[in-house]
C-alpha atoms as a PDB file:
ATOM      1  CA  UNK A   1      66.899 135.870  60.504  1.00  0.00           C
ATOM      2  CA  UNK A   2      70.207 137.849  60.281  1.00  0.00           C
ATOM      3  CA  UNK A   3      71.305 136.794  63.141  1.00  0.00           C
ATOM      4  CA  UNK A   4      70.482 133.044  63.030  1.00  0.00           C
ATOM      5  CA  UNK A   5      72.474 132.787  59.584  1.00  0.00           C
ATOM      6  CA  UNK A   6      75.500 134.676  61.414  1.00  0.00           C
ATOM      7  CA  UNK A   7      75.399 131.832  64.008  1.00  0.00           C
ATOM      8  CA  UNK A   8      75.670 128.885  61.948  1.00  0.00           C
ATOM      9  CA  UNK A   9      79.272 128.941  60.418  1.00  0.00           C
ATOM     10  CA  UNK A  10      80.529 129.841  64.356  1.00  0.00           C
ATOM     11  CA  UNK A  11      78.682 126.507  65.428  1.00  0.00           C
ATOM     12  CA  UNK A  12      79.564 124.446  62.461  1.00  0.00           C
ATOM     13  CA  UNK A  13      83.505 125.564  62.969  1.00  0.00           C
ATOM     14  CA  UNK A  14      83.407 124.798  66.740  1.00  0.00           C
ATOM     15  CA  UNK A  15      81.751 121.467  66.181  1.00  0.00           C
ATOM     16  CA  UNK A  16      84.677 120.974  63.829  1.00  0.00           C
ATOM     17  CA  UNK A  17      87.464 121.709  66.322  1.00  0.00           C
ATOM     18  CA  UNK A  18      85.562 119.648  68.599  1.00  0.00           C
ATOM     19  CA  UNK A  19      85.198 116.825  66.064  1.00  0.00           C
ATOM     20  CA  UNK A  20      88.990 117.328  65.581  1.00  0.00           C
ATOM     21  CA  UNK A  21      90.217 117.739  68.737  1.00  0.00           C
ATOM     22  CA  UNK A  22      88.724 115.123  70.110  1.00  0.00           C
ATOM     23  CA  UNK A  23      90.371 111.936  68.809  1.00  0.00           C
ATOM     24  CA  UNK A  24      92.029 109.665  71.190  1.00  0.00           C
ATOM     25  CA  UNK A  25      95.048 107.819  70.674  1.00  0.00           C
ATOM     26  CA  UNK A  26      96.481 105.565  73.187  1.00  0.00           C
ATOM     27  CA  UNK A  27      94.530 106.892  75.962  1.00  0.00           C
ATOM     28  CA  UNK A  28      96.084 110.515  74.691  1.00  0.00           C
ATOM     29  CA  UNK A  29      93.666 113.170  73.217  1.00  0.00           C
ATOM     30  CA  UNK A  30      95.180 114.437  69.911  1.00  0.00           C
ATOM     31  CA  UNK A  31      94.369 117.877  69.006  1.00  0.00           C
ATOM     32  CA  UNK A  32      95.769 120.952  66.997  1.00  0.00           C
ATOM     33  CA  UNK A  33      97.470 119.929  63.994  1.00  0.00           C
ATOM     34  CA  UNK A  34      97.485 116.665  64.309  1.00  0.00           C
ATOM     35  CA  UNK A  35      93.507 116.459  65.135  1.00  0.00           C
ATOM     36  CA  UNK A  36      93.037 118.326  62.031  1.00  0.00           C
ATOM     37  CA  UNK A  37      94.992 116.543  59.456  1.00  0.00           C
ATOM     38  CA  UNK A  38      94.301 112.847  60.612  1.00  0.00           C
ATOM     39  CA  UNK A  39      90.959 111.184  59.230  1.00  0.00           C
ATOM     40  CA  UNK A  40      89.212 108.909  61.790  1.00  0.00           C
ATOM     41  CA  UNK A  41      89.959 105.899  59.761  1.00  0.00           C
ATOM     42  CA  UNK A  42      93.835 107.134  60.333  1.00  0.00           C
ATOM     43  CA  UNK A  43      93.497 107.637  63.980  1.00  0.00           C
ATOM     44  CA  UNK A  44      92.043 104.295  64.565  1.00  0.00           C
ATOM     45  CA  UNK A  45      94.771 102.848  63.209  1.00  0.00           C
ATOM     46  CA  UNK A  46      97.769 104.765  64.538  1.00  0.00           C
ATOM     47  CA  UNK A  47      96.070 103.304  68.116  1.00  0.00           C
ATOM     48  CA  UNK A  48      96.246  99.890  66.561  1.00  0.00           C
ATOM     49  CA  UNK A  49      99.963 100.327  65.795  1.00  0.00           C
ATOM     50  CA  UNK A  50     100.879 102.236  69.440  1.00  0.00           C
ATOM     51  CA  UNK A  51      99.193  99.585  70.990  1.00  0.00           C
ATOM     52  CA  UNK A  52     101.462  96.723  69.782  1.00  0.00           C
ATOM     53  CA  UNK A  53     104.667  98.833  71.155  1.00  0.00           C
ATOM     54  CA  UNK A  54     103.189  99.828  74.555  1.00  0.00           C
ATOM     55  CA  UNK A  55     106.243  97.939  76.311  1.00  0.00           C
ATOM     56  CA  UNK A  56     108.964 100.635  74.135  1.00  0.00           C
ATOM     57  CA  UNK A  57     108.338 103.692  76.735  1.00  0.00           C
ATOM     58  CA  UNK A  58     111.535 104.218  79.187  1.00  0.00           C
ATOM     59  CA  UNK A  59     110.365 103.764  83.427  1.00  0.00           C
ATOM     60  CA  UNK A  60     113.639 104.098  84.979  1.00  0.00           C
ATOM     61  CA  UNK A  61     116.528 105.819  82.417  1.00  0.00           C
ATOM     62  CA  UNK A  62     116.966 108.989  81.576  1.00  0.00           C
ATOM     63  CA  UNK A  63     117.295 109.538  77.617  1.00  0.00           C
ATOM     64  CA  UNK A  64     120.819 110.126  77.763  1.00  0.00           C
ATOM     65  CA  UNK A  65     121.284 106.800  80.447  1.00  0.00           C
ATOM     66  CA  UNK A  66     119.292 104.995  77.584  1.00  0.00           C
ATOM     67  CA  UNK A  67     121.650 105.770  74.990  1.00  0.00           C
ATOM     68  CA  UNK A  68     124.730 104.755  77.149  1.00  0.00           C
ATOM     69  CA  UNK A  69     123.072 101.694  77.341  1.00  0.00           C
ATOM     70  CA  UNK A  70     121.882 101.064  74.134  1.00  0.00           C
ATOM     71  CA  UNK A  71     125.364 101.513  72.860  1.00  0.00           C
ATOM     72  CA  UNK A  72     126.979  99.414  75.484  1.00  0.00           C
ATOM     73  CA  UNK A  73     124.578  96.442  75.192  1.00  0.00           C
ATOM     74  CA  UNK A  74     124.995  96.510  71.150  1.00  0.00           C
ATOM     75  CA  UNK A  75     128.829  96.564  71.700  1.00  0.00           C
ATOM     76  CA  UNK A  76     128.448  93.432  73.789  1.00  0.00           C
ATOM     77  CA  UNK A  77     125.765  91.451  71.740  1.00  0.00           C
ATOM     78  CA  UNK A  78     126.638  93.195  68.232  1.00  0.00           C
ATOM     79  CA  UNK A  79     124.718  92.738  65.394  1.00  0.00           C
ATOM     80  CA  UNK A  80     126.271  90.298  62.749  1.00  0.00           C
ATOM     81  CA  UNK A  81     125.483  87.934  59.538  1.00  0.00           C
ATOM     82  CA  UNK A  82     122.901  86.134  62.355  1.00  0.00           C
ATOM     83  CA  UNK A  83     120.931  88.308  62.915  1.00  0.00           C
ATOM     84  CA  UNK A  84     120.122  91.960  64.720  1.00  0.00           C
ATOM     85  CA  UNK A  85     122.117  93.361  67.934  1.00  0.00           C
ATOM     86  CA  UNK A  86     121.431  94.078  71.209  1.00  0.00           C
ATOM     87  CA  UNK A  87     119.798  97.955  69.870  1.00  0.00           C
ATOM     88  CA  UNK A  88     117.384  96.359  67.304  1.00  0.00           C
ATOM     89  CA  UNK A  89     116.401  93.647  69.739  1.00  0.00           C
ATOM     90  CA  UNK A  90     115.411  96.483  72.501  1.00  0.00           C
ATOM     91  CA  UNK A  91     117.732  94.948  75.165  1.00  0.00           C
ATOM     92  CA  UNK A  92     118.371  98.792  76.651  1.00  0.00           C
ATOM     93  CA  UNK A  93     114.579  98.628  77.219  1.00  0.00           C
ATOM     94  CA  UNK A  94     114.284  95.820  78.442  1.00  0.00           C
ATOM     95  CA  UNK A  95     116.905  96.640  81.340  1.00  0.00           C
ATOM     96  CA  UNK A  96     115.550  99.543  81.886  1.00  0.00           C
ATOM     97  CA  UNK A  97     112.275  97.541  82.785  1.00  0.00           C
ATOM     98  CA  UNK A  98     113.633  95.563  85.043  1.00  0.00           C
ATOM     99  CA  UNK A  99     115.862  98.294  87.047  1.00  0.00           C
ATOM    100  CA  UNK A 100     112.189  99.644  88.083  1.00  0.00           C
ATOM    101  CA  UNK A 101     110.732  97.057  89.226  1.00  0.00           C
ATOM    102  CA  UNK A 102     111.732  94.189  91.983  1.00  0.00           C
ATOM    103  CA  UNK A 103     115.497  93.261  90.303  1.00  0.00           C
ATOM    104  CA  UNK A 104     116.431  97.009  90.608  1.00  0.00           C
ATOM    105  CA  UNK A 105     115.166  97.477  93.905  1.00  0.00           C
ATOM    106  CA  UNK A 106     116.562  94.127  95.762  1.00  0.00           C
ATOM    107  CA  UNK A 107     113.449  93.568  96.894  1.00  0.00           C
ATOM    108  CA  UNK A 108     113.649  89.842  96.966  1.00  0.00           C
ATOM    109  CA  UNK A 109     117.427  90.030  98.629  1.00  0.00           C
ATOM    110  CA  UNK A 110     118.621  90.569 102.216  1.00  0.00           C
ATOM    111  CA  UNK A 111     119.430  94.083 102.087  1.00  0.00           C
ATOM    112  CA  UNK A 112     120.638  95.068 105.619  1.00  0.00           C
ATOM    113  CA  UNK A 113     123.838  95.386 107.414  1.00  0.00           C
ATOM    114  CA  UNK A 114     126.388  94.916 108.259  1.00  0.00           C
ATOM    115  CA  UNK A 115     128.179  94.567 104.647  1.00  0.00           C
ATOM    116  CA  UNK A 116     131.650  92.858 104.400  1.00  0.00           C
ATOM    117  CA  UNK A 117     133.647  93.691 100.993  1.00  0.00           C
ATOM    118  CA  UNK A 118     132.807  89.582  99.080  1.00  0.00           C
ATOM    119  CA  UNK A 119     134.487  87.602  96.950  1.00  0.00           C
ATOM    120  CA  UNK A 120     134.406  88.207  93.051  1.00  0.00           C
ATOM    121  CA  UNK A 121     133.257  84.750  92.489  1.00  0.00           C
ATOM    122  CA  UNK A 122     130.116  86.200  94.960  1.00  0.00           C
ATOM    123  CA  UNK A 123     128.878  89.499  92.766  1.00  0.00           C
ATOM    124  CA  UNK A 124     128.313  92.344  94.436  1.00  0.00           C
ATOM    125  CA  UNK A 125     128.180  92.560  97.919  1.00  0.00           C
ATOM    126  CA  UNK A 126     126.603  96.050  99.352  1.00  0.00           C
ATOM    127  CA  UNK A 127     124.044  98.481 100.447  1.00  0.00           C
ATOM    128  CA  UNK A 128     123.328  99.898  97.010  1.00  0.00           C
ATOM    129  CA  UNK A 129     120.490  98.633  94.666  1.00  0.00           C
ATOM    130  CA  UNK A 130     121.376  97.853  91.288  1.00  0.00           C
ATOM    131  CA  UNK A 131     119.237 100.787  90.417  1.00  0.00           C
ATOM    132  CA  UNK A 132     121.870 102.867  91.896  1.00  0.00           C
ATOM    133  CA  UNK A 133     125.265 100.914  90.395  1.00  0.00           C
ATOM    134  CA  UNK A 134     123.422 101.627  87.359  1.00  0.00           C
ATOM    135  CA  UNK A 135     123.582 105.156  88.105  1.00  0.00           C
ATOM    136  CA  UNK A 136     126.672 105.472  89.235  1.00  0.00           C
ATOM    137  CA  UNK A 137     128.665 103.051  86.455  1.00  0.00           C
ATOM    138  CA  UNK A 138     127.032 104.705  83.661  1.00  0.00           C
ATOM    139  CA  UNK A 139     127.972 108.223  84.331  1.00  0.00           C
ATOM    140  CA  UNK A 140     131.572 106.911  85.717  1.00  0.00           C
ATOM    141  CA  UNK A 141     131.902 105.103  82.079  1.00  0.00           C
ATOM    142  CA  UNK A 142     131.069 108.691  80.382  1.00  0.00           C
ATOM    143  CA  UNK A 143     133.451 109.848  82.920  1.00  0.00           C
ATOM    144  CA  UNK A 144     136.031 107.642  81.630  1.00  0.00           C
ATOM    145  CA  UNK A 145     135.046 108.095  77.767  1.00  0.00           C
ATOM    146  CA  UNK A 146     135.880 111.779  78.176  1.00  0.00           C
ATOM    147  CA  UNK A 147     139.199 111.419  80.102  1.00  0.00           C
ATOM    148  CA  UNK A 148     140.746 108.794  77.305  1.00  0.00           C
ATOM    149  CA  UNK A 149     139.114 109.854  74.429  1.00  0.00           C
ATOM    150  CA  UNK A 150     137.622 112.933  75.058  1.00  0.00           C
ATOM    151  CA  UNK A 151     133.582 111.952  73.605  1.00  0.00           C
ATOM    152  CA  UNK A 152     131.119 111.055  75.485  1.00  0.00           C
ATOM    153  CA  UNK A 153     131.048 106.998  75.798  1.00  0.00           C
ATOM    154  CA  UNK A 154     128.064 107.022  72.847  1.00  0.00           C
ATOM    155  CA  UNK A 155     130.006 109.040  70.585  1.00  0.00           C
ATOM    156  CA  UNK A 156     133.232 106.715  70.416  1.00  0.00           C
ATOM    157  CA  UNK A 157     133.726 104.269  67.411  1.00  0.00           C
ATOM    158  CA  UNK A 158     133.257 100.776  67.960  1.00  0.00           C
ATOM    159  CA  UNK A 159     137.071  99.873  69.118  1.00  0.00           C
ATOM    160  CA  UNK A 160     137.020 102.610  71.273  1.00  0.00           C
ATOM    161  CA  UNK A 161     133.800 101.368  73.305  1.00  0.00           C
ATOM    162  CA  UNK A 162     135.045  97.895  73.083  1.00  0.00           C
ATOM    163  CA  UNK A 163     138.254  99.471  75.397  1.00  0.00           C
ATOM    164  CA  UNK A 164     136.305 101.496  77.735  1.00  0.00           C
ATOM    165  CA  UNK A 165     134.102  98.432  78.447  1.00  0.00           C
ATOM    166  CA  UNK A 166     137.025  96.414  78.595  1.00  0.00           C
ATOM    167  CA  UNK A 167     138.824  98.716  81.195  1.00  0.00           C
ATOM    168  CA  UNK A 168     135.323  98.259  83.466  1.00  0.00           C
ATOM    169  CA  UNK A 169     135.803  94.505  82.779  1.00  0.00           C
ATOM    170  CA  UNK A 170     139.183  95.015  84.293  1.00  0.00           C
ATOM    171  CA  UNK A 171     138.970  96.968  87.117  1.00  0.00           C
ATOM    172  CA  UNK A 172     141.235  99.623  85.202  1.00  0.00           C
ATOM    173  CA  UNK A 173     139.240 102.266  86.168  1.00  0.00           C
ATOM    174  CA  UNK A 174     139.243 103.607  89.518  1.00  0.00           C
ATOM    175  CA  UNK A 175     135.548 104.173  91.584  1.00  0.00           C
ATOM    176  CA  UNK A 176     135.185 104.110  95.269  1.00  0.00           C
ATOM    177  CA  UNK A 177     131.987 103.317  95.589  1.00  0.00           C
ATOM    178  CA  UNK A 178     130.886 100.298  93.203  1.00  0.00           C
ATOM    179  CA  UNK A 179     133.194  97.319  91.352  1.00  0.00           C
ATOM    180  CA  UNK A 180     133.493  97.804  87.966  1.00  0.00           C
ATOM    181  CA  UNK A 181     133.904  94.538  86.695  1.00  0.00           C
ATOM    182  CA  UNK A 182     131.543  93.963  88.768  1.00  0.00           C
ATOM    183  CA  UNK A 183     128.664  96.390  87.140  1.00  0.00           C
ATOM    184  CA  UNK A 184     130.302  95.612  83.659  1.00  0.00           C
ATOM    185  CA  UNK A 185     129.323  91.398  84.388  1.00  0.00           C
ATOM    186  CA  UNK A 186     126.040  92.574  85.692  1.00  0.00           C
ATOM    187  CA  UNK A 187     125.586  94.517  82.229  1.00  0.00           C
ATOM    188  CA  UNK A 188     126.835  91.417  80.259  1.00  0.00           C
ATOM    189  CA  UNK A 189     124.192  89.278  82.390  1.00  0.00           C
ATOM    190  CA  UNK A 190     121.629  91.735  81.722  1.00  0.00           C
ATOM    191  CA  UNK A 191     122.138  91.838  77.799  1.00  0.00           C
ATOM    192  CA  UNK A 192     121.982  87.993  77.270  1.00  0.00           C
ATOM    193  CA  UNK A 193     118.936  88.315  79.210  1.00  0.00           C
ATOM    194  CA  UNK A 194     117.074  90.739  77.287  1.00  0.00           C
ATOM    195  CA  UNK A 195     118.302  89.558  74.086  1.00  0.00           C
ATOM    196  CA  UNK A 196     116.627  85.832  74.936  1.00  0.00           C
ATOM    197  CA  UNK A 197     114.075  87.006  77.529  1.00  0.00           C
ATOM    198  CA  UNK A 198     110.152  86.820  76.565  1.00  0.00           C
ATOM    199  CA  UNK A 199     109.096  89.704  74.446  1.00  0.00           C
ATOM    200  CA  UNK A 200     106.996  90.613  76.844  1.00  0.00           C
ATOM    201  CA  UNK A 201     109.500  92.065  78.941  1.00  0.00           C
ATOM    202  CA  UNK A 202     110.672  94.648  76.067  1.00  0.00           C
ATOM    203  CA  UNK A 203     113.970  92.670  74.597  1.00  0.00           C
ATOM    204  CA  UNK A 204     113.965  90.122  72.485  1.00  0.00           C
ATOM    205  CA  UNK A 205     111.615  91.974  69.710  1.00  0.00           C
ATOM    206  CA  UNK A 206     109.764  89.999  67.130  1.00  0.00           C
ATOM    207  CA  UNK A 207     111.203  86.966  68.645  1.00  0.00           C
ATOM    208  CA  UNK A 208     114.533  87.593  67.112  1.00  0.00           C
ATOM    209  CA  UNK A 209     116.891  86.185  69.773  1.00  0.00           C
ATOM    210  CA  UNK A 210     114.932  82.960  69.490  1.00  0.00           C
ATOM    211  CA  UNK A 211     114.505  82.458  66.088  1.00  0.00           C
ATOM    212  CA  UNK A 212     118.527  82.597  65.690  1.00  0.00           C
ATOM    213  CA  UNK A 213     118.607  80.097  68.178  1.00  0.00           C
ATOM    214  CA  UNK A 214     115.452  77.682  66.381  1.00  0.00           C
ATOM    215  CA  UNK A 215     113.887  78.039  70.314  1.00  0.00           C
ATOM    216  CA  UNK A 216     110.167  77.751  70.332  1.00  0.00           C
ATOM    217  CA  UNK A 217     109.307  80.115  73.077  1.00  0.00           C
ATOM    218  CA  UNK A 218     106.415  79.535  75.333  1.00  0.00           C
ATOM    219  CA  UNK A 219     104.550  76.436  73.810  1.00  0.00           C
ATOM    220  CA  UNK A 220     101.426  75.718  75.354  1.00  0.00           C
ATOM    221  CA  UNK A 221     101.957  72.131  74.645  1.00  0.00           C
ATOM    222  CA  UNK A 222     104.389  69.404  72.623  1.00  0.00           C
ATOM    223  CA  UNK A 223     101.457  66.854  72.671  1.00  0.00           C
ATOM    224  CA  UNK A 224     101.306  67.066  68.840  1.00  0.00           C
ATOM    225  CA  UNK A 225     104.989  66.820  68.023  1.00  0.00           C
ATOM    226  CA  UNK A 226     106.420  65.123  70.883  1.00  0.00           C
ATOM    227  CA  UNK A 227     106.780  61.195  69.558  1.00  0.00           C
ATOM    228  CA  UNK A 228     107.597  62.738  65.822  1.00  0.00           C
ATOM    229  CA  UNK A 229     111.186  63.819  64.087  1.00  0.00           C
ATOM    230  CA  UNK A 230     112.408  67.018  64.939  1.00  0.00           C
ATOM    231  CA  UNK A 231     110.136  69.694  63.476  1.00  0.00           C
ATOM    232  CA  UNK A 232     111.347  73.435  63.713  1.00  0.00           C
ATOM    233  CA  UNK A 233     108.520  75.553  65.488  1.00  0.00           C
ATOM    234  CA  UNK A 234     107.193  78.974  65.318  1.00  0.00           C
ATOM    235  CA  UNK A 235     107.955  80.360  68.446  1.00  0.00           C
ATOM    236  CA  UNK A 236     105.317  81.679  70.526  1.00  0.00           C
ATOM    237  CA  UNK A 237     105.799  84.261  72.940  1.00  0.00           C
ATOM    238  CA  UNK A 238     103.563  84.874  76.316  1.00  0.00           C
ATOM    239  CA  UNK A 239     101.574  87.348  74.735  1.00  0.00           C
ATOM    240  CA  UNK A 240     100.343  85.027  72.285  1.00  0.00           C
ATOM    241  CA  UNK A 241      98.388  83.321  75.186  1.00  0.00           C
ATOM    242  CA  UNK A 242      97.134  86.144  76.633  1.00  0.00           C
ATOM    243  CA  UNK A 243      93.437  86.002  76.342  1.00  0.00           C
ATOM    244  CA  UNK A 244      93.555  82.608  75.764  1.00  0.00           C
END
Protein backbone atom coordinates (compact mmCIF):
# COMPACT_ATOMS: atom_id res chain seq x y z
CA UNK A 1 0.00 0.00 0.00
CA UNK A 2 3.06 2.22 0.79
CA UNK A 3 4.43 1.77 -2.11
CA UNK A 4 1.47 2.15 -4.52
CA UNK A 5 0.70 5.71 -2.89
CA UNK A 6 4.57 6.59 -3.45
CA UNK A 7 3.96 5.80 -7.17
CA UNK A 8 1.16 7.93 -7.98
CA UNK A 9 2.47 11.61 -7.77
CA UNK A 10 5.75 10.17 -10.02
CA UNK A 11 3.07 8.98 -12.68
CA UNK A 12 0.74 11.86 -12.39
CA UNK A 13 3.96 14.40 -12.85
CA UNK A 14 5.30 12.42 -15.86
CA UNK A 15 1.91 12.29 -17.48
CA UNK A 16 2.07 16.03 -16.96
CA UNK A 17 5.39 16.65 -18.73
CA UNK A 18 4.11 14.42 -21.27
CA UNK A 19 0.79 16.27 -21.52
CA UNK A 20 3.03 19.40 -21.72
CA UNK A 21 5.58 18.51 -23.80
CA UNK A 22 3.72 17.24 -26.23
CA UNK A 23 1.93 20.09 -28.03
CA UNK A 24 2.59 20.66 -31.61
CA UNK A 25 2.84 23.81 -33.28
CA UNK A 26 3.45 24.12 -36.89
CA UNK A 27 4.60 20.69 -37.32
CA UNK A 28 7.20 21.69 -34.26
CA UNK A 29 6.82 19.92 -30.83
CA UNK A 30 6.84 22.63 -28.09
CA UNK A 31 8.16 21.60 -24.85
CA UNK A 32 9.95 23.03 -21.65
CA UNK A 33 8.74 26.31 -20.79
CA UNK A 34 6.78 26.99 -23.33
CA UNK A 35 4.80 23.44 -23.10
CA UNK A 36 4.19 24.32 -19.61
CA UNK A 37 2.84 27.75 -19.63
CA UNK A 38 0.62 27.52 -22.87
CA UNK A 39 -3.05 26.08 -22.37
CA UNK A 40 -4.24 23.86 -25.28
CA UNK A 41 -6.79 26.36 -26.26
CA UNK A 42 -3.50 28.78 -26.66
CA UNK A 43 -1.53 26.36 -28.63
CA UNK A 44 -4.24 25.75 -31.06
CA UNK A 45 -4.31 29.03 -31.83
CA UNK A 46 -0.69 30.16 -32.04
CA UNK A 47 -0.81 27.20 -35.05
CA UNK A 48 -3.71 29.09 -36.50
CA UNK A 49 -1.70 32.34 -36.55
CA UNK A 50 1.89 30.54 -37.81
CA UNK A 51 -0.01 29.03 -40.33
CA UNK A 52 -1.19 32.23 -42.10
CA UNK A 53 2.69 33.45 -42.25
CA UNK A 54 4.21 30.14 -43.44
CA UNK A 55 5.60 32.06 -46.66
CA UNK A 56 7.81 34.72 -43.93
CA UNK A 57 10.75 31.99 -43.33
CA UNK A 58 14.14 33.01 -45.31
CA UNK A 59 15.32 29.85 -48.17
CA UNK A 60 18.17 31.48 -49.72
CA UNK A 61 19.65 34.74 -47.47
CA UNK A 62 21.54 34.74 -44.75
CA UNK A 63 20.09 37.06 -41.82
CA UNK A 64 22.55 39.61 -42.32
CA UNK A 65 22.00 39.34 -46.57
CA UNK A 66 18.25 39.83 -45.51
CA UNK A 67 18.79 42.93 -43.79
CA UNK A 68 20.96 44.43 -46.65
CA UNK A 69 18.12 43.80 -48.58
CA UNK A 70 15.42 44.81 -46.63
CA UNK A 71 17.05 48.15 -46.28
CA UNK A 72 17.92 48.51 -49.89
CA UNK A 73 14.48 47.54 -51.26
CA UNK A 74 12.72 50.11 -48.63
CA UNK A 75 15.21 52.81 -49.85
CA UNK A 76 14.01 52.16 -53.38
CA UNK A 77 10.16 51.69 -52.81
CA UNK A 78 10.03 53.88 -49.45
CA UNK A 79 7.21 54.07 -47.46
CA UNK A 80 5.17 57.39 -47.81
CA UNK A 81 1.57 59.17 -47.19
CA UNK A 82 0.35 56.03 -49.74
CA UNK A 83 0.93 53.60 -48.10
CA UNK A 84 3.76 51.01 -46.50
CA UNK A 85 7.42 50.44 -48.09
CA UNK A 86 9.14 47.89 -49.58
CA UNK A 87 10.07 46.34 -45.55
CA UNK A 88 6.37 46.28 -44.43
CA UNK A 89 5.27 44.85 -47.75
CA UNK A 90 7.94 41.79 -47.32
CA UNK A 91 9.60 42.54 -50.71
CA UNK A 92 13.21 41.22 -49.10
CA UNK A 93 11.24 37.96 -48.71
CA UNK A 94 9.86 37.77 -51.45
CA UNK A 95 13.34 38.01 -53.39
CA UNK A 96 14.74 35.89 -51.37
CA UNK A 97 12.03 33.32 -52.63
CA UNK A 98 12.64 33.64 -55.85
CA UNK A 99 16.70 33.58 -55.74
CA UNK A 100 16.01 29.76 -54.61
CA UNK A 101 14.07 28.64 -56.87
CA UNK A 102 14.16 28.63 -60.97
CA UNK A 103 14.85 32.78 -61.40
CA UNK A 104 17.98 32.38 -59.14
CA UNK A 105 19.22 29.43 -60.70
CA UNK A 106 18.77 30.36 -64.64
CA UNK A 107 17.21 27.42 -65.06
CA UNK A 108 14.93 28.50 -67.81
CA UNK A 109 18.03 30.51 -69.66
CA UNK A 110 20.87 29.31 -71.92
CA UNK A 111 23.55 29.11 -69.52
CA UNK A 112 26.66 27.85 -71.43
CA UNK A 113 29.58 29.29 -73.13
CA UNK A 114 31.15 30.96 -74.62
CA UNK A 115 30.12 34.47 -72.90
CA UNK A 116 30.86 37.79 -74.76
CA UNK A 117 30.82 41.05 -72.38
CA UNK A 118 26.70 42.51 -73.85
CA UNK A 119 25.30 45.54 -74.25
CA UNK A 120 23.68 47.49 -71.22
CA UNK A 121 20.50 47.79 -73.05
CA UNK A 122 20.90 43.56 -72.92
CA UNK A 123 21.24 42.95 -68.82
CA UNK A 124 23.61 40.84 -67.77
CA UNK A 125 25.43 38.74 -69.88
CA UNK A 126 27.53 35.79 -67.97
CA UNK A 127 28.21 32.53 -66.37
CA UNK A 128 27.00 33.52 -62.92
CA UNK A 129 23.38 32.91 -61.61
CA UNK A 130 21.68 35.69 -60.14
CA UNK A 131 21.93 33.73 -56.97
CA UNK A 132 25.53 34.45 -57.08
CA UNK A 133 25.43 38.47 -58.27
CA UNK A 134 23.32 38.52 -55.33
CA UNK A 135 26.08 37.32 -53.34
CA UNK A 136 28.61 39.05 -54.58
CA UNK A 137 26.77 42.79 -54.93
CA UNK A 138 25.51 42.63 -51.53
CA UNK A 139 28.68 42.09 -49.68
CA UNK A 140 30.56 44.50 -52.37
CA UNK A 141 27.74 47.25 -51.33
CA UNK A 142 28.75 46.61 -47.46
CA UNK A 143 32.14 46.78 -48.86
CA UNK A 144 31.51 50.11 -50.18
CA UNK A 145 29.31 51.36 -47.08
CA UNK A 146 32.38 50.84 -44.91
CA UNK A 147 35.00 52.48 -47.22
CA UNK A 148 32.77 55.94 -47.60
CA UNK A 149 31.08 55.98 -44.56
CA UNK A 150 32.56 53.66 -42.43
CA UNK A 151 28.89 51.53 -41.23
CA UNK A 152 27.85 48.77 -42.54
CA UNK A 153 25.33 49.59 -45.63
CA UNK A 154 22.17 48.87 -42.97
CA UNK A 155 23.44 51.14 -40.48
CA UNK A 156 23.68 54.38 -42.78
CA UNK A 157 20.85 57.08 -42.66
CA UNK A 158 18.59 57.30 -45.40
CA UNK A 159 20.75 59.90 -47.70
CA UNK A 160 23.59 57.95 -47.16
CA UNK A 161 21.97 54.60 -48.64
CA UNK A 162 20.31 56.61 -51.26
CA UNK A 163 24.32 57.44 -52.41
CA UNK A 164 25.71 54.08 -52.06
CA UNK A 165 22.82 52.74 -54.20
CA UNK A 166 23.24 55.48 -56.42
CA UNK A 167 27.07 54.86 -56.91
CA UNK A 168 25.93 50.95 -57.93
CA UNK A 169 23.41 52.68 -60.26
CA UNK A 170 26.42 54.38 -61.69
CA UNK A 171 28.99 52.13 -62.11
CA UNK A 172 31.05 54.30 -59.48
CA UNK A 173 32.12 51.50 -57.76
CA UNK A 174 34.68 49.29 -59.02
CA UNK A 175 33.99 45.08 -59.12
CA UNK A 176 35.60 42.76 -61.52
CA UNK A 177 33.43 40.26 -61.55
CA UNK A 178 29.63 41.50 -61.87
CA UNK A 179 28.07 45.12 -63.31
CA UNK A 180 26.86 47.12 -60.80
CA UNK A 181 24.32 48.99 -62.39
CA UNK A 182 23.65 46.12 -63.62
CA UNK A 183 22.78 44.13 -60.14
CA UNK A 184 21.45 47.56 -58.78
CA UNK A 185 18.51 47.47 -62.04
CA UNK A 186 18.07 43.85 -61.30
CA UNK A 187 17.34 44.92 -57.52
CA UNK A 188 15.04 47.80 -58.72
CA UNK A 189 13.21 45.08 -61.04
CA UNK A 190 13.02 42.80 -58.25
CA UNK A 191 11.40 45.35 -55.70
CA UNK A 192 8.54 46.52 -58.06
CA UNK A 193 8.00 42.95 -58.40
CA UNK A 194 7.55 41.93 -54.97
CA UNK A 195 5.87 44.98 -53.98
CA UNK A 196 2.92 44.15 -56.81
CA UNK A 197 3.54 40.39 -57.09
CA UNK A 198 0.71 37.88 -55.67
CA UNK A 199 0.92 37.48 -51.97
CA UNK A 200 1.52 34.25 -52.42
CA UNK A 201 4.95 34.68 -53.35
CA UNK A 202 5.85 36.54 -49.88
CA UNK A 203 5.69 40.47 -51.09
CA UNK A 204 2.97 42.30 -51.51
CA UNK A 205 1.44 41.52 -47.81
CA UNK A 206 -2.19 42.00 -47.08
CA UNK A 207 -2.59 43.08 -50.58
CA UNK A 208 -1.06 46.40 -49.89
CA UNK A 209 0.70 47.14 -53.21
CA UNK A 210 -2.65 46.58 -54.87
CA UNK A 211 -4.93 48.27 -52.88
CA UNK A 212 -2.76 51.63 -53.45
CA UNK A 213 -3.09 50.96 -56.90
CA UNK A 214 -7.36 50.09 -56.70
CA UNK A 215 -6.04 46.57 -58.68
CA UNK A 216 -8.33 43.70 -58.03
CA UNK A 217 -5.90 40.88 -57.96
CA UNK A 218 -6.78 37.49 -59.19
CA UNK A 219 -10.62 37.67 -59.96
CA UNK A 220 -12.09 34.53 -60.77
CA UNK A 221 -14.48 36.27 -62.98
CA UNK A 222 -15.89 40.02 -64.16
CA UNK A 223 -19.19 38.34 -65.33
CA UNK A 224 -21.07 40.29 -62.61
CA UNK A 225 -19.55 43.72 -63.10
CA UNK A 226 -18.40 43.70 -66.53
CA UNK A 227 -21.42 45.73 -68.55
CA UNK A 228 -21.83 48.06 -65.16
CA UNK A 229 -19.96 51.58 -64.08
CA UNK A 230 -16.76 51.24 -62.65
CA UNK A 231 -17.04 49.57 -59.24
CA UNK A 232 -13.80 49.43 -57.01
CA UNK A 233 -13.13 45.66 -56.01
CA UNK A 234 -11.74 43.83 -53.15
CA UNK A 235 -8.83 42.33 -54.41
CA UNK A 236 -8.43 38.75 -54.23
CA UNK A 237 -5.26 37.12 -54.09
CA UNK A 238 -4.43 33.31 -55.37
CA UNK A 239 -4.74 31.99 -52.09
CA UNK A 240 -8.19 32.98 -51.84
CA UNK A 241 -8.95 30.26 -54.52
CA UNK A 242 -7.09 27.73 -53.17
CA UNK A 243 -9.43 25.01 -52.22
CA UNK A 244 -11.87 26.31 -54.29
Amino acid sequence: MTEEKKEKPDLLSRRKFIRNTGYTVGGLAVGGVLGSILPLGTAKKHKEETAQNFNRALMYFTPEQFRIVEAATERIYPKDEHGPGAKELGVAFFIDHQLAGDWGFNSREYMQAPFFKGEKVQGFQGRLKRRDIFDIALRELNNHSQSVYKKDFVDLKGDEKDSILKDFEEDKVNITTISPSGFFNMLRSSTLEGVYSDPLYGGNKNMDGWKMRNYPGSQMAYASVIEKDFKKIKPQSLQNHMGK
